[in-house]
N, C-alpha and C. Protein backbone atom coordinates (compact mmCIF):
# COMPACT_ATOMS: atom_id res chain seq x y z
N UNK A 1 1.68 -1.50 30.99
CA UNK A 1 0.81 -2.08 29.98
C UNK A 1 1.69 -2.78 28.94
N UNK A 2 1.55 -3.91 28.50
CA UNK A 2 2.29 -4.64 27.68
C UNK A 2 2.06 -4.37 26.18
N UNK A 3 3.04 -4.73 25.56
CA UNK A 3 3.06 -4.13 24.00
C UNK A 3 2.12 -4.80 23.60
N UNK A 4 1.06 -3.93 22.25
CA UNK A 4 0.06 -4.25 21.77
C UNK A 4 0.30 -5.40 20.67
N UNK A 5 -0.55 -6.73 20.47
CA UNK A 5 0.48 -7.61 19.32
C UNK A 5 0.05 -6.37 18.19
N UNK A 6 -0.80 -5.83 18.25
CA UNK A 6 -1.19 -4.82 16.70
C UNK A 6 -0.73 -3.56 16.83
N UNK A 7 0.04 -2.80 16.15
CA UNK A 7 0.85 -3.37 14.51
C UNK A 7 1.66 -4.18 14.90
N UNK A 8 2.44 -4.99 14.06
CA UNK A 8 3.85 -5.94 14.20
C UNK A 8 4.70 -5.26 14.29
N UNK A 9 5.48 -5.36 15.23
CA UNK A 9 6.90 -3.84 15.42
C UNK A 9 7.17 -3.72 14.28
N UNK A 10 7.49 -3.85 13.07
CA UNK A 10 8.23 -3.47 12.04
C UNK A 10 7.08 -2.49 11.01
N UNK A 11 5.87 -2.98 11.12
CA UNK A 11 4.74 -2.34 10.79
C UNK A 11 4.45 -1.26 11.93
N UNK A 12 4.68 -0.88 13.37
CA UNK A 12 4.39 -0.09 13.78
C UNK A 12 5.29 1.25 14.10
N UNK A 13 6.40 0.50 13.81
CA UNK A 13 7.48 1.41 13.68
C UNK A 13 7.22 2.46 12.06
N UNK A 14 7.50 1.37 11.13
CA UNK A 14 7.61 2.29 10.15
C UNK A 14 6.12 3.29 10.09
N UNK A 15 5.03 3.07 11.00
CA UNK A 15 4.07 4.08 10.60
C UNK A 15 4.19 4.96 11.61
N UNK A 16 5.02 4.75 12.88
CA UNK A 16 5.38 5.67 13.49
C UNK A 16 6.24 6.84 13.02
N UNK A 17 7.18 6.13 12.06
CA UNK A 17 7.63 7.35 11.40
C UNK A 17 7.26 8.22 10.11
N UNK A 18 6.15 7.39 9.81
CA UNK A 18 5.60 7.97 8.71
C UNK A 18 4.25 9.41 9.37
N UNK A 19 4.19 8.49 10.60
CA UNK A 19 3.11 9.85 11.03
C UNK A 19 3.92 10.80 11.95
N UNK A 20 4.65 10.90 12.11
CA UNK A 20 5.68 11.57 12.58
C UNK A 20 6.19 12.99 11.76
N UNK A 21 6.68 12.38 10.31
CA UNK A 21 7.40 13.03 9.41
C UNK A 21 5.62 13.72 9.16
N UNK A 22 4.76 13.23 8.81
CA UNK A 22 3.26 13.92 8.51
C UNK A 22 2.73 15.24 9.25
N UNK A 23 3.13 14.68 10.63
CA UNK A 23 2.69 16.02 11.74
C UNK A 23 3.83 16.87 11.61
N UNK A 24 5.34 16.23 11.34
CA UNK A 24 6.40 17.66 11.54
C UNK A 24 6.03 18.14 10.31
N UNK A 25 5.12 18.35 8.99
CA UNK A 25 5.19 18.82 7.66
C UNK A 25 3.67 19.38 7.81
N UNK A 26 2.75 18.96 8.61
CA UNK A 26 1.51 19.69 8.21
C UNK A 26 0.60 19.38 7.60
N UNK A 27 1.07 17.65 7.45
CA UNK A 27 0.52 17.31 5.97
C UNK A 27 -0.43 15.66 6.38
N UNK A 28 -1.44 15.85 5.23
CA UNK A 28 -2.17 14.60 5.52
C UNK A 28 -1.60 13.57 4.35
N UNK A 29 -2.51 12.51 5.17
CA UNK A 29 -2.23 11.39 4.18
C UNK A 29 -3.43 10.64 4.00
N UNK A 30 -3.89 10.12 2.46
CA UNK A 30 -4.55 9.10 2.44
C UNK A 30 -4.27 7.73 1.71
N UNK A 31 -5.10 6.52 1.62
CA UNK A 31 -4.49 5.38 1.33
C UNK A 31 -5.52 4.55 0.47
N UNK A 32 -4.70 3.97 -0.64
CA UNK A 32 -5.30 2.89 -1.36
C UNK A 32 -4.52 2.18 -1.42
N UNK A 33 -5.05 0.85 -0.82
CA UNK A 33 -4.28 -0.56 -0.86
C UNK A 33 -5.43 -1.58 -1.18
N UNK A 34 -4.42 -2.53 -1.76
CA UNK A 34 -5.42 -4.03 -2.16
C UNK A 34 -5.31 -5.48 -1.78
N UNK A 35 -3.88 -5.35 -1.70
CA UNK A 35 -2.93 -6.75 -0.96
C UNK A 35 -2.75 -6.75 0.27
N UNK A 36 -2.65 -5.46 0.41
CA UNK A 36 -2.29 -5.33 2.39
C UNK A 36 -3.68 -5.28 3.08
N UNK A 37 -4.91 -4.98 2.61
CA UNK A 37 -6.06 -5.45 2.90
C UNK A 37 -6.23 -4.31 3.78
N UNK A 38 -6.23 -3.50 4.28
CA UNK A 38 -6.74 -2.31 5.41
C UNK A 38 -5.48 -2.23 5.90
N UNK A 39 -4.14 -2.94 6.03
CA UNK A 39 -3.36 -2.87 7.27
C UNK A 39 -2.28 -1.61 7.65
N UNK A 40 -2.34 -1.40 5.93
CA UNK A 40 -1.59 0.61 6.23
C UNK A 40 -2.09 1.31 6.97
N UNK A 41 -3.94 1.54 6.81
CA UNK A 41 -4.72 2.57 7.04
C UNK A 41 -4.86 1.96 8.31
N UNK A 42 -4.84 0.78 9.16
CA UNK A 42 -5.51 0.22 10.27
C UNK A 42 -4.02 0.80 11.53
N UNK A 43 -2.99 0.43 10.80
CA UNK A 43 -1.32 1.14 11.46
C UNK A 43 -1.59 2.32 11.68
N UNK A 44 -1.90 2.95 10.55
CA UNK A 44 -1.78 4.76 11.02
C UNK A 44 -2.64 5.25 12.17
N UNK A 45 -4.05 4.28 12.14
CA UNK A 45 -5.28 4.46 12.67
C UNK A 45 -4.77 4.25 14.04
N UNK A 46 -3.98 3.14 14.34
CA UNK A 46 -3.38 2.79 15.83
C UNK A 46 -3.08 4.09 16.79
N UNK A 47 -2.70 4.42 15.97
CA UNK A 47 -1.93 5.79 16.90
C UNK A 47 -2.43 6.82 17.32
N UNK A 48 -2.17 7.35 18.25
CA UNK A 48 -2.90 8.12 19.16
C UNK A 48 -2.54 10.02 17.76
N UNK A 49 -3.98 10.72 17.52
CA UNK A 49 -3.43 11.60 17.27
C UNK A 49 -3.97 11.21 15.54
N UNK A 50 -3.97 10.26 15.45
CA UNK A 50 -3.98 9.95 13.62
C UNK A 50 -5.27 10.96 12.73
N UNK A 51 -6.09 11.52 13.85
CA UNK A 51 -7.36 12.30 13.17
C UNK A 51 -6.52 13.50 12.42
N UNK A 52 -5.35 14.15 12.39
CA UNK A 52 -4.85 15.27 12.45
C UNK A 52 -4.19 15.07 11.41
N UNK A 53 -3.75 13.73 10.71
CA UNK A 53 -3.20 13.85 9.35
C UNK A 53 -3.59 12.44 9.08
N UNK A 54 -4.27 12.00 8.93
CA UNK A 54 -5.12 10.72 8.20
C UNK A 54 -6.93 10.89 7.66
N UNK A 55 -6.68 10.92 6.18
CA UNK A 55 -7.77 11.97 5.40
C UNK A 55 -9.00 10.42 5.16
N UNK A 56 -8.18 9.34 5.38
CA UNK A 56 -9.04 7.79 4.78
C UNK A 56 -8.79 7.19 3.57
N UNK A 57 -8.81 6.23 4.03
CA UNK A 57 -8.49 4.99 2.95
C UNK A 57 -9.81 3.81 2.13
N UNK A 58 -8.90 3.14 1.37
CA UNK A 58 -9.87 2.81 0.73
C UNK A 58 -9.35 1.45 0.24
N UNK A 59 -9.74 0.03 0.20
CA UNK A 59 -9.50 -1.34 0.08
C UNK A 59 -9.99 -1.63 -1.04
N UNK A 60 -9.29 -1.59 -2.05
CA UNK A 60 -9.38 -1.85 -3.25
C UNK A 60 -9.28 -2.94 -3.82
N UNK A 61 -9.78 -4.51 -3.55
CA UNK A 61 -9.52 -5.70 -4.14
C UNK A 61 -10.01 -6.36 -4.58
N UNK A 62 -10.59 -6.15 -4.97
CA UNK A 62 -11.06 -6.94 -5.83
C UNK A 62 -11.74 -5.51 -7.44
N UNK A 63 -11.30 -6.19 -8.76
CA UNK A 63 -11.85 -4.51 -10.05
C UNK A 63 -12.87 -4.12 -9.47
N UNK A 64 -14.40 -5.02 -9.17
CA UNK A 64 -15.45 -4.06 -8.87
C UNK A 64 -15.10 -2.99 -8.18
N UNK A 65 -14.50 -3.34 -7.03
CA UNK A 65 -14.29 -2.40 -6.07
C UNK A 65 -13.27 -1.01 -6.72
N UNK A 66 -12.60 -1.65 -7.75
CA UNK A 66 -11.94 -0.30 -8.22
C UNK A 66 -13.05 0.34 -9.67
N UNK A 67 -13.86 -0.09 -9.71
CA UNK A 67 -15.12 0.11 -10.66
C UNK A 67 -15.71 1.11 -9.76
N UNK A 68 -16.08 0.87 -8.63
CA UNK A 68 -17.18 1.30 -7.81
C UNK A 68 -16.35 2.85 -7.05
N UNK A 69 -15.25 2.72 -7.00
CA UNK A 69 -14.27 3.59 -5.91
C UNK A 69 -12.99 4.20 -6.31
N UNK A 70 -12.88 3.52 -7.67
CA UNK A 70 -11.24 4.57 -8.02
C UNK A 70 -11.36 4.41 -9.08
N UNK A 71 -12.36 5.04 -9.90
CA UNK A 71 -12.76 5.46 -10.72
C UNK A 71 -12.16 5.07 -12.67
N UNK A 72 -11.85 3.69 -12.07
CA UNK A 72 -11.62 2.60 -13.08
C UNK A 72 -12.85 2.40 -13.91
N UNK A 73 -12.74 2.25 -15.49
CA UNK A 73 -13.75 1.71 -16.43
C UNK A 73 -13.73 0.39 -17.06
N UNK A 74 -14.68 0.06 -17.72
CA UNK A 74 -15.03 -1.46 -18.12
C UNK A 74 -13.39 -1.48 -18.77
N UNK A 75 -12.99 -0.77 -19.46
CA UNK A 75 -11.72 -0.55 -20.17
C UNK A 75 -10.80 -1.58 -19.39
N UNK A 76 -10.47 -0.46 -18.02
CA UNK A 76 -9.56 -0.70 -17.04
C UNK A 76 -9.77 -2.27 -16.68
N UNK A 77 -10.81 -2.32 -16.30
CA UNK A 77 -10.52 -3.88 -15.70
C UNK A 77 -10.29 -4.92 -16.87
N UNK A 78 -11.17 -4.85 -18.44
CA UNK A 78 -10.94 -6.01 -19.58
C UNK A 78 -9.16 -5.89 -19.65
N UNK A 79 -8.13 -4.92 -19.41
CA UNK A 79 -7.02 -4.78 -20.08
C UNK A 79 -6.08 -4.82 -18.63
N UNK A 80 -6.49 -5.22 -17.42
CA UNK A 80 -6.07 -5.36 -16.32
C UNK A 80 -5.11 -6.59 -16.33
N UNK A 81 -3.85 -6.61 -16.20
CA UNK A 81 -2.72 -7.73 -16.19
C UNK A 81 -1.82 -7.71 -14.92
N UNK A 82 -2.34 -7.20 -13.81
CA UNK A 82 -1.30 -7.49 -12.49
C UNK A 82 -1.11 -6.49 -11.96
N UNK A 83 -0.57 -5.91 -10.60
CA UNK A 83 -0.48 -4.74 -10.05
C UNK A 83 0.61 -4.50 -10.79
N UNK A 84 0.71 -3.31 -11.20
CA UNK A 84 2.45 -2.68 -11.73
C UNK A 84 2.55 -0.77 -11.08
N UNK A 85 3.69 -0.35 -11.23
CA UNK A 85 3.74 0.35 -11.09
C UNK A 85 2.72 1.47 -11.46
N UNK A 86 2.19 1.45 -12.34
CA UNK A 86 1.70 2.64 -13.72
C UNK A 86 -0.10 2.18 -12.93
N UNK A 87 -0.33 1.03 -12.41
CA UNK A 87 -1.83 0.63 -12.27
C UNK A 87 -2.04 1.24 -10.77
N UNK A 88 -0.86 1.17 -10.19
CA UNK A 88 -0.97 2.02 -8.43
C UNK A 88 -0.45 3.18 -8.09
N UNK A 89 -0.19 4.02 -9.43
CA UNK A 89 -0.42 5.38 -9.16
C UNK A 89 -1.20 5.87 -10.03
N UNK A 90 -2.03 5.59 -10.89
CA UNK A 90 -3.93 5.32 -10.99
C UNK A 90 -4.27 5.75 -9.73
N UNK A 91 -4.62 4.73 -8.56
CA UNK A 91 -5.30 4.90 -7.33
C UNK A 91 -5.01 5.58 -6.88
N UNK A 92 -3.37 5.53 -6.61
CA UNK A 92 -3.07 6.82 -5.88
C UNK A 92 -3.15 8.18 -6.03
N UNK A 93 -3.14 8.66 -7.32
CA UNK A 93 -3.69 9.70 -8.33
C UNK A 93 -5.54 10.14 -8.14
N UNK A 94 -6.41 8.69 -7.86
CA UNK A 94 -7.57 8.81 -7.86
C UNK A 94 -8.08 9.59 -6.81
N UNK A 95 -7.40 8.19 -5.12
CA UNK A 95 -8.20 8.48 -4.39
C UNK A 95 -7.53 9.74 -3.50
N UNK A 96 -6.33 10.19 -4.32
CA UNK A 96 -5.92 11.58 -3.67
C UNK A 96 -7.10 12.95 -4.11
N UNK A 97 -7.11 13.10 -5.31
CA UNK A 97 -7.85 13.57 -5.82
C UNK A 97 -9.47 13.80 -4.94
N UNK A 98 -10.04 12.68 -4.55
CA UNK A 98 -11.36 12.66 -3.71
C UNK A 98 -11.05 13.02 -2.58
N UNK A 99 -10.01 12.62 -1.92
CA UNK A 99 -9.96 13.06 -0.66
C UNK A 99 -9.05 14.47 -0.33
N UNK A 100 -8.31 14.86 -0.93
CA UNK A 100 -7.34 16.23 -0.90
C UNK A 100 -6.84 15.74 -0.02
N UNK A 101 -6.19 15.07 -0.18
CA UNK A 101 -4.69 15.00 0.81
C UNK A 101 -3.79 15.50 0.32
N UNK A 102 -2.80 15.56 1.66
CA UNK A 102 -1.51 16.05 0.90
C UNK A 102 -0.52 14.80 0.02
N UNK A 103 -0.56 13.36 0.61
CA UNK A 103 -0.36 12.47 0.18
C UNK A 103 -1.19 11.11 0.00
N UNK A 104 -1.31 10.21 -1.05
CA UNK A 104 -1.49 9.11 -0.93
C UNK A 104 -0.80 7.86 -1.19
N UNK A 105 -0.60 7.19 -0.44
CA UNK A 105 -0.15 5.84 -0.47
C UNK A 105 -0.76 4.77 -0.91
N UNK A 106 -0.43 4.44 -2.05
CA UNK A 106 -0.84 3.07 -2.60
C UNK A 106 0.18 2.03 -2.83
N UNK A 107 -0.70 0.76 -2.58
CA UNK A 107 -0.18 -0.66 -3.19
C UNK A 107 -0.97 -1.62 -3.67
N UNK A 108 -0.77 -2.65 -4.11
CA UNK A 108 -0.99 -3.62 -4.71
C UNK A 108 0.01 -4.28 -5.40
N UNK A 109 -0.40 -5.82 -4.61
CA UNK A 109 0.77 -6.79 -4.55
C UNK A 109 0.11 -8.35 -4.96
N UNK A 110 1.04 -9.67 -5.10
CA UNK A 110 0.77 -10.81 -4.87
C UNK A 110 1.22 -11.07 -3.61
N UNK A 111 0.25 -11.68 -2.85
CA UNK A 111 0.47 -12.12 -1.21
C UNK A 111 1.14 -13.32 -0.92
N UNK A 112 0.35 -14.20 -2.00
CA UNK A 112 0.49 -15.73 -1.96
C UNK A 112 -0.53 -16.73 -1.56
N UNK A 113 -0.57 -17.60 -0.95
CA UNK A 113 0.68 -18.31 -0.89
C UNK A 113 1.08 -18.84 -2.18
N UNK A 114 0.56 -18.75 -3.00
CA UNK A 114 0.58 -19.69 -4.51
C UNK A 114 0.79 -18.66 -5.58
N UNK A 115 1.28 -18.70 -6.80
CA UNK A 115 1.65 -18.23 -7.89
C UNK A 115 0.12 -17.95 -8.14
N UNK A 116 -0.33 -16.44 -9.04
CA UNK A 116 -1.45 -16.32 -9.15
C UNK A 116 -2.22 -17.04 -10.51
N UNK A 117 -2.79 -17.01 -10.10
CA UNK A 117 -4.42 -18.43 -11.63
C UNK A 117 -4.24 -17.18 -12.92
N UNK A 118 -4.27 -15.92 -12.92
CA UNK A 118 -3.78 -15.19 -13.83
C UNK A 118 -2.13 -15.30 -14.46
N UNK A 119 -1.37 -16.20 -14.08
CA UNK A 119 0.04 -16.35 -14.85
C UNK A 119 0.92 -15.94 -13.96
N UNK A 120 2.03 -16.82 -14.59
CA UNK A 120 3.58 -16.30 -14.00
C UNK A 120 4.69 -15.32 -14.38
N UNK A 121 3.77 -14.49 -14.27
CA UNK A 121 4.75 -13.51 -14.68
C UNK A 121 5.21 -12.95 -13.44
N UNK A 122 6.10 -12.21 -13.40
CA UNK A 122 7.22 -11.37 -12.37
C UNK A 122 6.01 -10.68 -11.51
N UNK A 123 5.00 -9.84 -11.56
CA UNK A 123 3.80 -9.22 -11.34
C UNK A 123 2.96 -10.09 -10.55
N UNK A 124 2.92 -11.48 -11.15
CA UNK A 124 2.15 -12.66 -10.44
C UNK A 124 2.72 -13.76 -9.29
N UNK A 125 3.87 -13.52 -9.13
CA UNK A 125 4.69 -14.33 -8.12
C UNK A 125 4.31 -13.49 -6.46
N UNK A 126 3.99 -14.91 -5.69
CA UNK A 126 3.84 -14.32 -4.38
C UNK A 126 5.39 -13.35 -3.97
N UNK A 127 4.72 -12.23 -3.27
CA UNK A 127 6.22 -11.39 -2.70
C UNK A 127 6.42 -9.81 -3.39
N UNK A 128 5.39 -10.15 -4.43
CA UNK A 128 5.64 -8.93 -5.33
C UNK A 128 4.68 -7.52 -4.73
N UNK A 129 5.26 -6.53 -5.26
CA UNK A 129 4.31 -5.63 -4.95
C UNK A 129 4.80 -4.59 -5.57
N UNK A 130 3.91 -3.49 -6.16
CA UNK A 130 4.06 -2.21 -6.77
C UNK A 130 3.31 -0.80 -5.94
N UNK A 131 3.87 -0.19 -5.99
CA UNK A 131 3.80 1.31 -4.85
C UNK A 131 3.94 2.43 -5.70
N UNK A 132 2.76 3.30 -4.90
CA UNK A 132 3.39 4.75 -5.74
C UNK A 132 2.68 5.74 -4.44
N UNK A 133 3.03 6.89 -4.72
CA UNK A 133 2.68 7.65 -3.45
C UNK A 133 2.82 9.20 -4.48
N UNK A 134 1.27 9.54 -4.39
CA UNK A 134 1.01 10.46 -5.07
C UNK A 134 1.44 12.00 -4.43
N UNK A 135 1.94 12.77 -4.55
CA UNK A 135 2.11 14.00 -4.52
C UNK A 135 1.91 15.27 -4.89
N UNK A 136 1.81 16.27 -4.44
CA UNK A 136 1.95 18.08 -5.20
C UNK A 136 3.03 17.75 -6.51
N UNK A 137 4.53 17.24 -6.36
CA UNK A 137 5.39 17.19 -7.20
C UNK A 137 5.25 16.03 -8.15
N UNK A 138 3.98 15.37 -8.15
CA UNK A 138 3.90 14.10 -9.06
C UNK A 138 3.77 12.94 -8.47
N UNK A 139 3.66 11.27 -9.29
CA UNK A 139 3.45 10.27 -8.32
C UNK A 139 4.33 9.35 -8.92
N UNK A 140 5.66 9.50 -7.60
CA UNK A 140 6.20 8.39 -7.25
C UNK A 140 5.75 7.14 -7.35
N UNK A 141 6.81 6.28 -8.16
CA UNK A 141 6.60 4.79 -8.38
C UNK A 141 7.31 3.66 -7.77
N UNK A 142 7.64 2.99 -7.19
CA UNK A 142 8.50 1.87 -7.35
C UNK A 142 7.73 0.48 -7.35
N UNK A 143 8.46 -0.68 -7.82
CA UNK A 143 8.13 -2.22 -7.45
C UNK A 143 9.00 -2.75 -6.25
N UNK A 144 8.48 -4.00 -5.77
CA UNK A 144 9.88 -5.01 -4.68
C UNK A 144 9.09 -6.15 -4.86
N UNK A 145 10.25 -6.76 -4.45
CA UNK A 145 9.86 -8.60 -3.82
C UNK A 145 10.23 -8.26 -2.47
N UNK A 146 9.27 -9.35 -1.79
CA UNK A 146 9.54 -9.21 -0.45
C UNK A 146 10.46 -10.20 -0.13
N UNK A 147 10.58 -11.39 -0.98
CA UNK A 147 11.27 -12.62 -0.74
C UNK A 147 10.60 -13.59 0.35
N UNK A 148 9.57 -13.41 0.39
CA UNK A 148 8.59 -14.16 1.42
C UNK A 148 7.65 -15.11 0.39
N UNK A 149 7.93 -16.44 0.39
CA UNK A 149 7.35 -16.90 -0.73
C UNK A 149 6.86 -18.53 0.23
N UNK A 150 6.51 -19.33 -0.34
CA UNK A 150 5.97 -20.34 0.01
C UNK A 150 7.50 -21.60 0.01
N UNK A 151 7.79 -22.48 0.48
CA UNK A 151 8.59 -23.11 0.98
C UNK A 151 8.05 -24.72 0.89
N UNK A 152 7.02 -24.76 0.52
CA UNK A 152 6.55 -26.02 0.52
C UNK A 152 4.89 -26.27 1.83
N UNK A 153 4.57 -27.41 2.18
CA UNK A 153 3.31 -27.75 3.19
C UNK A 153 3.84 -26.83 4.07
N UNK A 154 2.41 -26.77 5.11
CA UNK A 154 2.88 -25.81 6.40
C UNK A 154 3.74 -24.33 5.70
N UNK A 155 3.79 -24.13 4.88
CA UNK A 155 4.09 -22.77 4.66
C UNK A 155 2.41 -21.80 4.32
N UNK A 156 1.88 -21.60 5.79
CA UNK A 156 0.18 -20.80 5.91
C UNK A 156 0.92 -19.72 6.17
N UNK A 157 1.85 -19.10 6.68
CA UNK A 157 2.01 -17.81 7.13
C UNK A 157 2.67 -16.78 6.30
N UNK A 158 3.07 -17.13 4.90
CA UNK A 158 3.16 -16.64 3.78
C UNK A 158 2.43 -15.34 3.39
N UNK A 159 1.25 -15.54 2.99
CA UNK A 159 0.45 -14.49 2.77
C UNK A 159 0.37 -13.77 3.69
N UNK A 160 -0.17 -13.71 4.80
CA UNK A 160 0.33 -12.88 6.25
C UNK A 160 1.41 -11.69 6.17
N UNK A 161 3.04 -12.84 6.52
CA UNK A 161 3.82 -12.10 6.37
C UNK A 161 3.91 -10.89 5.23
N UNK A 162 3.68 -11.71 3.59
CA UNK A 162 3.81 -10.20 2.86
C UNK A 162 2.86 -9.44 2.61
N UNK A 163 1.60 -9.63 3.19
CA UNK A 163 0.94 -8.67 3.72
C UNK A 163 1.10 -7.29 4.43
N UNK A 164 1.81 -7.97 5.55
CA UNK A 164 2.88 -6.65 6.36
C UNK A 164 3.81 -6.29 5.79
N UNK A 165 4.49 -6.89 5.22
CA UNK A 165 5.86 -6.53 4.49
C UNK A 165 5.22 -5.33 3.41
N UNK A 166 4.41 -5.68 2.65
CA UNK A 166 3.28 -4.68 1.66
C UNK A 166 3.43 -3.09 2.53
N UNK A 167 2.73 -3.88 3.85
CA UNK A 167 2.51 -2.20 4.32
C UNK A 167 3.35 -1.38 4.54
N UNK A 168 4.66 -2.28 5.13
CA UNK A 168 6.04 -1.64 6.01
C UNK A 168 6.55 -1.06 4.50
N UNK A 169 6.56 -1.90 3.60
CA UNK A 169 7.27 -1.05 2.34
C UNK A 169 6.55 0.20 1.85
N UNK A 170 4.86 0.18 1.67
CA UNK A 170 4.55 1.91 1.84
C UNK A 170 4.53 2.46 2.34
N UNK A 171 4.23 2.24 3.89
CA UNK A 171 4.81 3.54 4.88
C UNK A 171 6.30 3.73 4.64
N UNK A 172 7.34 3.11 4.37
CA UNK A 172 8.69 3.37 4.20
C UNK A 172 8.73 4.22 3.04
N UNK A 173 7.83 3.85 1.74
CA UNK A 173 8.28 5.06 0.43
C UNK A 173 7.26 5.86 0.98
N UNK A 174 6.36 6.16 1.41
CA UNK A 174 5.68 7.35 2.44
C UNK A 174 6.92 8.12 2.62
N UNK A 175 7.31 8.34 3.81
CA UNK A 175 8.37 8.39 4.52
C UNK A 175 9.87 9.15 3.55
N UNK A 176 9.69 7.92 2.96
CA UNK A 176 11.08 8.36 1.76
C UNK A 176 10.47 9.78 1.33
N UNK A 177 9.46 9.68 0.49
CA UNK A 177 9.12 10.95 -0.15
C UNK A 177 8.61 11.61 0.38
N UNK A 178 7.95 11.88 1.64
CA UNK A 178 8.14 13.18 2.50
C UNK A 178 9.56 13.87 3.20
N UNK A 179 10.48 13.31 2.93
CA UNK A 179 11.74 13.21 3.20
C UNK A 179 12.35 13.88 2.16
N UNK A 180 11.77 14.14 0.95
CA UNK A 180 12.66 14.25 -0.02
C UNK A 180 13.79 13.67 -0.65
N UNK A 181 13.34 11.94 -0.45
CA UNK A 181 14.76 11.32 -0.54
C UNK A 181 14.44 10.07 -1.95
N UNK A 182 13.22 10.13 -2.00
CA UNK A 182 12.45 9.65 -3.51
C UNK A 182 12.81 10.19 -4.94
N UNK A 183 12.67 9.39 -5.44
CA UNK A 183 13.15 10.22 -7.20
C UNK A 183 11.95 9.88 -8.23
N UNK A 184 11.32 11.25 -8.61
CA UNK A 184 10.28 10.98 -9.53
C UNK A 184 10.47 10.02 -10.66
């Protein structure tokens, strides 16, 4: 049987090892993402076995949706300025909480292809993305650039790419911090 095009090896790898390290620990996981659009929770879902430590996720993109589902107020969204660290372990904090997992994985990123209509700030440049992965011991933060940015015409596969790149980087701090190799 020939390799599936879904996940993208680099996306199916890293959730191979993220559900891997999940089953050798006992432990579930759930997911809030906004930039990667389903594609964490759709990776883990791939795999044979995923009922046994995948608790559900939740696509957070647009405020209503974090109005309606991660338990954001009129507050949250009027004072809302870009994914950052501190705004995606919120979700991850939230939708761990609803679901009792042992972990959740969140992100929210700029995809692209274009600088976002909300400003240029570091937060608003395609490539960006902020992660946190909630825990028993607290919730892990980090930011990245993916360096996947627009190049000029004919650059459509932009958003795409750091789309995946989004996911491969939270299953990777997944991973890290079931590992014990994360720093609060």
């Amino acid at each position: 049987m020939p390799d599936s095009p879904f996940p993208p090896p680099a996306l199916r790898q890293a959730a191979q090892q993220a559900a891997k390290l999940l089953r050798d620990h006992g432990a579930t996981v759930s997911v809030a993402e906004t930039a990667a659009g389903g594609l964490i929770s759709a990776a883990l879902l791939s795999l044979p076995g995923a009922s046994k430590f995948y608790k559900g996720g939740v696509t957070l993109y647009t405020l209503e949706s974090r109005l309606a589902y991660a338990g954001w107020t009129d507050k949250d969204t009027s004072t809302y300025n870009g994914p950052t660290p501190t705004v995606v372990a919120g979700l991850a904090e939230h939708v761990r909480a609803q679901l009792g997992s042992t972990y959740t994985v969140a992100e929210s990123g700029t995809a692209g292809p274009a600088v976002s209509s909300s400003g240029a700030t570091r937060n608003r440049q395609p490539g960006y993305v902020a992660l946190a992965v909630s825990a028993d011991a607290g919730t892990y933060k980090r930011d990245a650039e993916t360096g996947v940015v627009a190049t000029g015409e004919g650059s459509t596969t932009v958003r795409e790419e750091n789309m995946v790149a989004f996911a491969v980087l939270a299953l990777t701090f997944l991973s890290e911090v079931i590992e014990g190799k994360a720093k609060l």
